[in-house]
PDB file of N, CA and C in Angstrom:
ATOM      1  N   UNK A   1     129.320 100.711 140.893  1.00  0.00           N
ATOM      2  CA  UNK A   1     128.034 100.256 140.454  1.00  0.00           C
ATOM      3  C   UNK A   1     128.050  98.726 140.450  1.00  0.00           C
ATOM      4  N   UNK A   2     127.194  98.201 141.302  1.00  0.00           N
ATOM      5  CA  UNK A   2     126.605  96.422 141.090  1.00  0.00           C
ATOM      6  C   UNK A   2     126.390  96.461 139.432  1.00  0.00           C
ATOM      7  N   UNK A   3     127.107  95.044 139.537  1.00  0.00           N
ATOM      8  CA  UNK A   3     126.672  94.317 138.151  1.00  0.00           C
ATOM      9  C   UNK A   3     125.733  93.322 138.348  1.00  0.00           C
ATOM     10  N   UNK A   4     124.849  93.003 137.057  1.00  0.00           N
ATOM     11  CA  UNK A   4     123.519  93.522 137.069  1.00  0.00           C
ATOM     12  C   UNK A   4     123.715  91.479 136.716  1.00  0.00           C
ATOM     13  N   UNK A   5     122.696  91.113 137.578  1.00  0.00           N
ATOM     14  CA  UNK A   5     122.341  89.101 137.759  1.00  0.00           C
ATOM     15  C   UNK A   5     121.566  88.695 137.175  1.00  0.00           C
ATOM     16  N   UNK A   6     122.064  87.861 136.164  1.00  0.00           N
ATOM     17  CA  UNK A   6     120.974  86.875 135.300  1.00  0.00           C
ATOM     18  C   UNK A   6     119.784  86.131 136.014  1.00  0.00           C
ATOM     19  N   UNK A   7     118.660  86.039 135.429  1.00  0.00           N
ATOM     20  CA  UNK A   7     117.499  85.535 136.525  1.00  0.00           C
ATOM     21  C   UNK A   7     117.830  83.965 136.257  1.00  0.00           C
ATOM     22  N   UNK A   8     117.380  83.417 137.204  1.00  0.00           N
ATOM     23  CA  UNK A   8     117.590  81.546 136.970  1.00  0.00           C
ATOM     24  C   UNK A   8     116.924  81.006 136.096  1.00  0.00           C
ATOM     25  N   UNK A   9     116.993  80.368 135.015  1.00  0.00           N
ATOM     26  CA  UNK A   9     116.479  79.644 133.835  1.00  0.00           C
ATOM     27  C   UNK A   9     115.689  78.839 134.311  1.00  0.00           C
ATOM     28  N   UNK A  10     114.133  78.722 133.467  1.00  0.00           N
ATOM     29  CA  UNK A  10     113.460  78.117 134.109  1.00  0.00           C
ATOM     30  C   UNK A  10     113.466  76.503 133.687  1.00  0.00           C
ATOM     31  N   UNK A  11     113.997  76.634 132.740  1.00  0.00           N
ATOM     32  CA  UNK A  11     114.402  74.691 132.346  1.00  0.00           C
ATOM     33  C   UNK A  11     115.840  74.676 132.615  1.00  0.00           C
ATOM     34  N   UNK A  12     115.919  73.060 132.513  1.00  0.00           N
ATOM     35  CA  UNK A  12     117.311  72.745 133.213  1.00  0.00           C
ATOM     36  C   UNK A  12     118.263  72.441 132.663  1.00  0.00           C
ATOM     37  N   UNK A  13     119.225  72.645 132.218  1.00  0.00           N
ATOM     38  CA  UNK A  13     120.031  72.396 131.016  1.00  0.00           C
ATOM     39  C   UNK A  13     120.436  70.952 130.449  1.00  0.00           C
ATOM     40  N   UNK A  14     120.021  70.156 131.022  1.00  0.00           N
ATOM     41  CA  UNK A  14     120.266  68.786 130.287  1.00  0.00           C
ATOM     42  C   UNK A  14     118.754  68.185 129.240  1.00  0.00           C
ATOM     43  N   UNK A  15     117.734  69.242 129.991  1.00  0.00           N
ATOM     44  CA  UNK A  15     116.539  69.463 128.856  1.00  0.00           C
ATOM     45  C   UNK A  15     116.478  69.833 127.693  1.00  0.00           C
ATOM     46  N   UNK A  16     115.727  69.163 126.593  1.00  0.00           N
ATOM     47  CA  UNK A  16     115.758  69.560 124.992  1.00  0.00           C
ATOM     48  C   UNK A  16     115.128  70.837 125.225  1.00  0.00           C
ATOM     49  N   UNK A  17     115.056  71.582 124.067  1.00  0.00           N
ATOM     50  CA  UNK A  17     114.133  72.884 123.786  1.00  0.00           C
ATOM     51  C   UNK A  17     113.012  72.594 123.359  1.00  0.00           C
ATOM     52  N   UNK A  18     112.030  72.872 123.394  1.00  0.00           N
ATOM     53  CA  UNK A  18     110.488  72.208 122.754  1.00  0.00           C
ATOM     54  C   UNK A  18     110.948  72.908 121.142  1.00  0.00           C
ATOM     55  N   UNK A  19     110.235  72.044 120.058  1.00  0.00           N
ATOM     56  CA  UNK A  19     110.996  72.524 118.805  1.00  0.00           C
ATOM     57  C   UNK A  19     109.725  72.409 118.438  1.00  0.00           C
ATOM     58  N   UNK A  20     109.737  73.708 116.992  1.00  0.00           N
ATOM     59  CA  UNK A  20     108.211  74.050 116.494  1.00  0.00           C
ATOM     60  C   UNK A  20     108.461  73.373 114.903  1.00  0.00           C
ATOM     61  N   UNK A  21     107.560  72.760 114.915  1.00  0.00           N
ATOM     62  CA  UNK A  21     107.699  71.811 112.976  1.00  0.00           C
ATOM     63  C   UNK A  21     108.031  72.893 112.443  1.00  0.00           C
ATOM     64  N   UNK A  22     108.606  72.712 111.012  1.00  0.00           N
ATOM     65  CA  UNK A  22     108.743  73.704 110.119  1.00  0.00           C
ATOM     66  C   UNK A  22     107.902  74.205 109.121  1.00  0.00           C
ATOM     67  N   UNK A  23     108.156  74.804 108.185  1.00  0.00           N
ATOM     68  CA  UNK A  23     106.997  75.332 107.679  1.00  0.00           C
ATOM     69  C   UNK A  23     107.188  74.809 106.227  1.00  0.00           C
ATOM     70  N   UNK A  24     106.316  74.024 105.473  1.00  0.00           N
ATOM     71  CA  UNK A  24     106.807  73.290 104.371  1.00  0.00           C
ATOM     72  C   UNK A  24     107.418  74.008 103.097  1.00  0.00           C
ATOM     73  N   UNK A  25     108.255  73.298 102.301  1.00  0.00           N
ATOM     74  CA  UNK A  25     109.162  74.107 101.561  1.00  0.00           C
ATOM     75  C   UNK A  25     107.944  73.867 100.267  1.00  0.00           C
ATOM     76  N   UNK A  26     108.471  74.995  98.865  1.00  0.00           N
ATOM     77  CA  UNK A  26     107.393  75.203  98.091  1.00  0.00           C
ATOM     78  C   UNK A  26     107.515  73.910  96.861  1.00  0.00           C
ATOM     79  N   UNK A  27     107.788  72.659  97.002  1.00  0.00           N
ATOM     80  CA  UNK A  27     108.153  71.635  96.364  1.00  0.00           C
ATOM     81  C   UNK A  27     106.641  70.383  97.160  1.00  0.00           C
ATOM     82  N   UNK A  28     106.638  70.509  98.629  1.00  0.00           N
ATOM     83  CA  UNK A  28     105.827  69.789  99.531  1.00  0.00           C
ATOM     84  C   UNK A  28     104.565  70.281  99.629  1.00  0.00           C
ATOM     85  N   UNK A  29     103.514  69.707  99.218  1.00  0.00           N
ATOM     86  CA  UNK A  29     102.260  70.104  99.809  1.00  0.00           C
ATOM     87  C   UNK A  29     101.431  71.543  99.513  1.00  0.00           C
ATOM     88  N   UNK A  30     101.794  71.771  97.651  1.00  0.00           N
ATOM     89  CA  UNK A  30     101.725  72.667  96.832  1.00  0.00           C
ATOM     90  C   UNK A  30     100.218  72.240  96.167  1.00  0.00           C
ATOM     91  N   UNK A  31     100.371  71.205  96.167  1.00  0.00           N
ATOM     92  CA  UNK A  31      98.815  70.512  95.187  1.00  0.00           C
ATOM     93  C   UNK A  31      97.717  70.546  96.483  1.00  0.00           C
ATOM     94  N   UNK A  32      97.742  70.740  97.390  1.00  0.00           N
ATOM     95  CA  UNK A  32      96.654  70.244  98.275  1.00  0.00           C
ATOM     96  C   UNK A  32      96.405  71.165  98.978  1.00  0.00           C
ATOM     97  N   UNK A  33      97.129  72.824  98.416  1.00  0.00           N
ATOM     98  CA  UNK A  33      96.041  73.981  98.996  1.00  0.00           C
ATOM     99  C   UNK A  33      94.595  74.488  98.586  1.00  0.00           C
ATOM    100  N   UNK A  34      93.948  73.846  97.446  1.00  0.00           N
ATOM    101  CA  UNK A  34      92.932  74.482  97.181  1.00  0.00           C
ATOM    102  C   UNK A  34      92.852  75.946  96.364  1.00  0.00           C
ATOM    103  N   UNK A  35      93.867  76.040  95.645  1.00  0.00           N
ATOM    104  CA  UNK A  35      93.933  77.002  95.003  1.00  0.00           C
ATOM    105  C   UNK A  35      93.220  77.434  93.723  1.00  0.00           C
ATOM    106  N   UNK A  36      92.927  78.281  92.875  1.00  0.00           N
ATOM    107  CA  UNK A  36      92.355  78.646  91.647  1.00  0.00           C
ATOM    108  C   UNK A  36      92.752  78.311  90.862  1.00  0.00           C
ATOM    109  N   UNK A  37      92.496  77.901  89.201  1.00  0.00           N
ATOM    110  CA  UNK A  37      94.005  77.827  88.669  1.00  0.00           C
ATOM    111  C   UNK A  37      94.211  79.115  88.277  1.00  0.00           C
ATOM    112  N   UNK A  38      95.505  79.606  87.077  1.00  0.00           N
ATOM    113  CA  UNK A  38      95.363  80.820  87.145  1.00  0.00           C
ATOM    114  C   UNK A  38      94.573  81.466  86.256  1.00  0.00           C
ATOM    115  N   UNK A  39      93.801  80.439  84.953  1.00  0.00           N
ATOM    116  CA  UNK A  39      93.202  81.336  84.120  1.00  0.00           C
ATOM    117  C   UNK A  39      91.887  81.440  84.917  1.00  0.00           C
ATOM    118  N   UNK A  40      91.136  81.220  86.095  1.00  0.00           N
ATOM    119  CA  UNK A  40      90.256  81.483  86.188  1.00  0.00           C
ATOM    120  C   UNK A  40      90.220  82.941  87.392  1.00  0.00           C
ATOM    121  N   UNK A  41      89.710  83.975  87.065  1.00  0.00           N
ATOM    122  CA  UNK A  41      89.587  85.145  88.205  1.00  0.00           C
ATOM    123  C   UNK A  41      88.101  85.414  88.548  1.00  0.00           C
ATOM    124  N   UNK A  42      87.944  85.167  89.952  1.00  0.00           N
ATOM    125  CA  UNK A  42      86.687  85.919  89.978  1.00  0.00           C
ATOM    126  C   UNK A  42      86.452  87.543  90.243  1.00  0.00           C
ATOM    127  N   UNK A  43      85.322  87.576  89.454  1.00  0.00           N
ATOM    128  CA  UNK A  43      84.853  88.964  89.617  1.00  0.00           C
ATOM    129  C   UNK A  43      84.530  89.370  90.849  1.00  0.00           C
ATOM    130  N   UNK A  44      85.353  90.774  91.605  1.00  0.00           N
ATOM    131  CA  UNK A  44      84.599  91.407  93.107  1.00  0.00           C
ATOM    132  C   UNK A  44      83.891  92.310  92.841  1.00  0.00           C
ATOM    133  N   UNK A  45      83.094  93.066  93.081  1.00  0.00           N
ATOM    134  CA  UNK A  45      82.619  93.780  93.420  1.00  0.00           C
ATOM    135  C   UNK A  45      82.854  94.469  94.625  1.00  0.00           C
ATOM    136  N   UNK A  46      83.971  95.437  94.586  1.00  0.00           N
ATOM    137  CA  UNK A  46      84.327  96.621  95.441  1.00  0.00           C
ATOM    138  C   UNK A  46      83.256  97.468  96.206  1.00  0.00           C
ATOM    139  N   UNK A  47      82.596  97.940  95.296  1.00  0.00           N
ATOM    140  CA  UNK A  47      81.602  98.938  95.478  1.00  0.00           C
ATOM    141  C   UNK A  47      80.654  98.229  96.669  1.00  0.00           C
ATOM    142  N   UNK A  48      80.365  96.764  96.588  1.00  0.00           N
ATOM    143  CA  UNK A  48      79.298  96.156  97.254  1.00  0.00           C
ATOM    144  C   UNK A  48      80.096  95.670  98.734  1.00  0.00           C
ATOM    145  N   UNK A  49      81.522  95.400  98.277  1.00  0.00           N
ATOM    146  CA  UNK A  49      81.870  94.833  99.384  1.00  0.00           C
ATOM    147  C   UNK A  49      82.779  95.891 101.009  1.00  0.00           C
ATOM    148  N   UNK A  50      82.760  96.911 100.079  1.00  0.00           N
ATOM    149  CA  UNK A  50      83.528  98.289 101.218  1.00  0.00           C
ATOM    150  C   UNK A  50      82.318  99.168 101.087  1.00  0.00           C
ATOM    151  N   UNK A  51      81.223  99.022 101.036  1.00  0.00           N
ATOM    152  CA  UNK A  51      79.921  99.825 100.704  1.00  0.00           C
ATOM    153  C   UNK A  51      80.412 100.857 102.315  1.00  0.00           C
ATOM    154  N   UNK A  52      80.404 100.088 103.606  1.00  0.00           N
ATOM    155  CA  UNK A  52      80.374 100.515 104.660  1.00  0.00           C
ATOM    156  C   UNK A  52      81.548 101.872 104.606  1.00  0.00           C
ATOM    157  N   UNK A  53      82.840 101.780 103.776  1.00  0.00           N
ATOM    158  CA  UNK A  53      83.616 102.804 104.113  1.00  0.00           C
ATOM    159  C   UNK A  53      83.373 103.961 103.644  1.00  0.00           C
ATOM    160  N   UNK A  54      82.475 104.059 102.814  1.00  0.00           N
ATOM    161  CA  UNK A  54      81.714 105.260 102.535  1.00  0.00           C
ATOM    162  C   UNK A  54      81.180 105.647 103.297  1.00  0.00           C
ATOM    163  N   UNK A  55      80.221 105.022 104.090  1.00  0.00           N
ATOM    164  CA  UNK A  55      79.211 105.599 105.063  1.00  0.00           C
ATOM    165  C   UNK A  55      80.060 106.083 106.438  1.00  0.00           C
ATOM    166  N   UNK A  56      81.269 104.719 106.603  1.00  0.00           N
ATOM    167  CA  UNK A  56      81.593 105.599 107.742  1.00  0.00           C
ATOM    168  C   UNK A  56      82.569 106.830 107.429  1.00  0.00           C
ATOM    169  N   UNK A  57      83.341 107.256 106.148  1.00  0.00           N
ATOM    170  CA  UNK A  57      83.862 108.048 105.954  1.00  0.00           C
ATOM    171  C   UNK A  57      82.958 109.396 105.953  1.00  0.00           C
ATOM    172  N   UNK A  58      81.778 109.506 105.342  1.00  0.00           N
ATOM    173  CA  UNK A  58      81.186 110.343 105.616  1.00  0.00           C
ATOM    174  C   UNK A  58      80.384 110.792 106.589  1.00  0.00           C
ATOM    175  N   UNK A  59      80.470 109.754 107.790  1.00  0.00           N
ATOM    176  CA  UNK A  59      79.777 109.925 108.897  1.00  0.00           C
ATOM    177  C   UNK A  59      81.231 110.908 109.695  1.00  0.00           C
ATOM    178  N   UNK A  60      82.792 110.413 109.703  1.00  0.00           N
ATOM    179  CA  UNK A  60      83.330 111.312 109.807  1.00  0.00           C
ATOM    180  C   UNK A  60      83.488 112.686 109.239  1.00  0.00           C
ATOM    181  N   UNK A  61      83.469 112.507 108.617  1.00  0.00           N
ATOM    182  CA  UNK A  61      83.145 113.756 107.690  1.00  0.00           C
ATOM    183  C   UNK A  61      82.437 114.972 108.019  1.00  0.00           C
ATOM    184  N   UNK A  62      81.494 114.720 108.654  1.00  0.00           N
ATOM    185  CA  UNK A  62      80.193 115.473 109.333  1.00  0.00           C
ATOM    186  C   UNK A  62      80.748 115.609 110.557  1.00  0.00           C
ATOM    187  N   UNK A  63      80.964 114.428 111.180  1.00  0.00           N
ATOM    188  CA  UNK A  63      82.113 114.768 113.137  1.00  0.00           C
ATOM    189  C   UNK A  63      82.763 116.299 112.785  1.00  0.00           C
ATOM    190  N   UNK A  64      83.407 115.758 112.003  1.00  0.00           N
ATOM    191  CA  UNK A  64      84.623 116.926 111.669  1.00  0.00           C
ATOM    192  C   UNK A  64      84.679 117.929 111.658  1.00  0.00           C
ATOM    193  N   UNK A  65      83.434 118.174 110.737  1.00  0.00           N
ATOM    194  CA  UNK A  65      82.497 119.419 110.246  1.00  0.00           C
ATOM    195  C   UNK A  65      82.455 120.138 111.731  1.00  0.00           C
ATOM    196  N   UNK A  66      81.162 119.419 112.099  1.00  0.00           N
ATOM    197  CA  UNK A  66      80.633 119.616 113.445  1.00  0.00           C
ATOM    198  C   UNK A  66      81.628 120.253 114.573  1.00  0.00           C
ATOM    199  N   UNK A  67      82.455 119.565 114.494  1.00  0.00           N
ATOM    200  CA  UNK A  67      83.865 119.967 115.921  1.00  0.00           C
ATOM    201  C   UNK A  67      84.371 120.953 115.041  1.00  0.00           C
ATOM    202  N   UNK A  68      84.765 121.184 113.877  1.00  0.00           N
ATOM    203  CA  UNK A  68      85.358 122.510 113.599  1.00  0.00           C
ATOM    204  C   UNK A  68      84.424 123.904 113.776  1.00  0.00           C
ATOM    205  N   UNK A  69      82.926 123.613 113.385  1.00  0.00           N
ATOM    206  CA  UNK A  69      82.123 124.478 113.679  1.00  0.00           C
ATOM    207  C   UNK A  69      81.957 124.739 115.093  1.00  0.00           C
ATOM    208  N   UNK A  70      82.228 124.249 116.215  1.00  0.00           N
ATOM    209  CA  UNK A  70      82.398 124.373 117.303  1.00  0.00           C
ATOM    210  C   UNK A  70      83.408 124.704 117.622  1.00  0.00           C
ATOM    211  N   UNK A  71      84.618 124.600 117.265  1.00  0.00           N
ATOM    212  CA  UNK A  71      85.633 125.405 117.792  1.00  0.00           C
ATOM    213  C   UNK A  71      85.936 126.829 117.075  1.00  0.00           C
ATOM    214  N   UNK A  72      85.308 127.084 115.908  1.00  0.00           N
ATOM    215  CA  UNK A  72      84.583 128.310 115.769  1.00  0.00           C
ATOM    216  C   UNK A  72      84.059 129.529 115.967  1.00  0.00           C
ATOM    217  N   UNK A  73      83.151 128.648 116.868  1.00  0.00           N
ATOM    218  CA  UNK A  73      81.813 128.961 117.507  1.00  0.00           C
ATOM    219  C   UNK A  73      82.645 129.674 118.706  1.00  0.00           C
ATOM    220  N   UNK A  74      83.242 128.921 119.809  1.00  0.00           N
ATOM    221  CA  UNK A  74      84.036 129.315 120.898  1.00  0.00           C
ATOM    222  C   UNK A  74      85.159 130.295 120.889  1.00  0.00           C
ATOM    223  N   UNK A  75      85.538 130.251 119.361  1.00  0.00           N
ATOM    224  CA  UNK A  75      86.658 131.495 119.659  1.00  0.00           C
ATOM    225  C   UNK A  75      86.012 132.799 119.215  1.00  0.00           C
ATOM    226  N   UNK A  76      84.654 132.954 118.808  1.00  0.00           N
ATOM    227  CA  UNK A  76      84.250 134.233 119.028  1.00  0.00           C
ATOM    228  C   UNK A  76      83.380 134.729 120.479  1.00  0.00           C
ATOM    229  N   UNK A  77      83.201 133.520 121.037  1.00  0.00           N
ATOM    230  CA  UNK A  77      82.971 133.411 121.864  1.00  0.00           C
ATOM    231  C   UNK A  77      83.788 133.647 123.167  1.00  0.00           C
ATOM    232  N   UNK A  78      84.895 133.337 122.963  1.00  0.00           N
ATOM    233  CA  UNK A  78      85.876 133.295 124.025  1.00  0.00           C
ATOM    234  C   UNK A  78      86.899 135.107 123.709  1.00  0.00           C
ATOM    235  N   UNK A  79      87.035 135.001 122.613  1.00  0.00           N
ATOM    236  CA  UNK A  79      87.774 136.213 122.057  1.00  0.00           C
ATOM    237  C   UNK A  79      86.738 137.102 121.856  1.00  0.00           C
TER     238      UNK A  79
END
């Protein structure tokens, strides 16, 4: 069995690596996210804001229905 050839590198080895900044440590640049403080919470409203997963849960719901009543339907049909 051939042993198996590295493909040619597309940079050249006396080239740096492109280097990605780091990601700041939790001492740096802690005051200047814009954060809440902590005694204040705002109120959500769940109900108003996933209103939609109701509707589409029960729009599946009915699919479901529907295709089980149809496959149903076909096996007295078929049998």
């Amino acid at each position: 069995m051939a042993k198996k050839s590295r493909r040619a590198r597309s940079r050249q080895p006396g080239q740096p690596r492109p280097s990605t900044p780091a990601p700041p440590t939790s001492g740096e640049g802690s005051e200047d996210r814009g954060t809440a403080p902590q005694g204040e919470k705002k109120q959500v409203d769940f109900r108003a804001e996933y209103a939609y997963v109701l509707t589409d849960l029960r729009q599946m719901g009915f699919i479901a229905l529907a295709m089980f009543a149809v496959l149903v339907a076909l096996s007295f049909v078929i049998y």
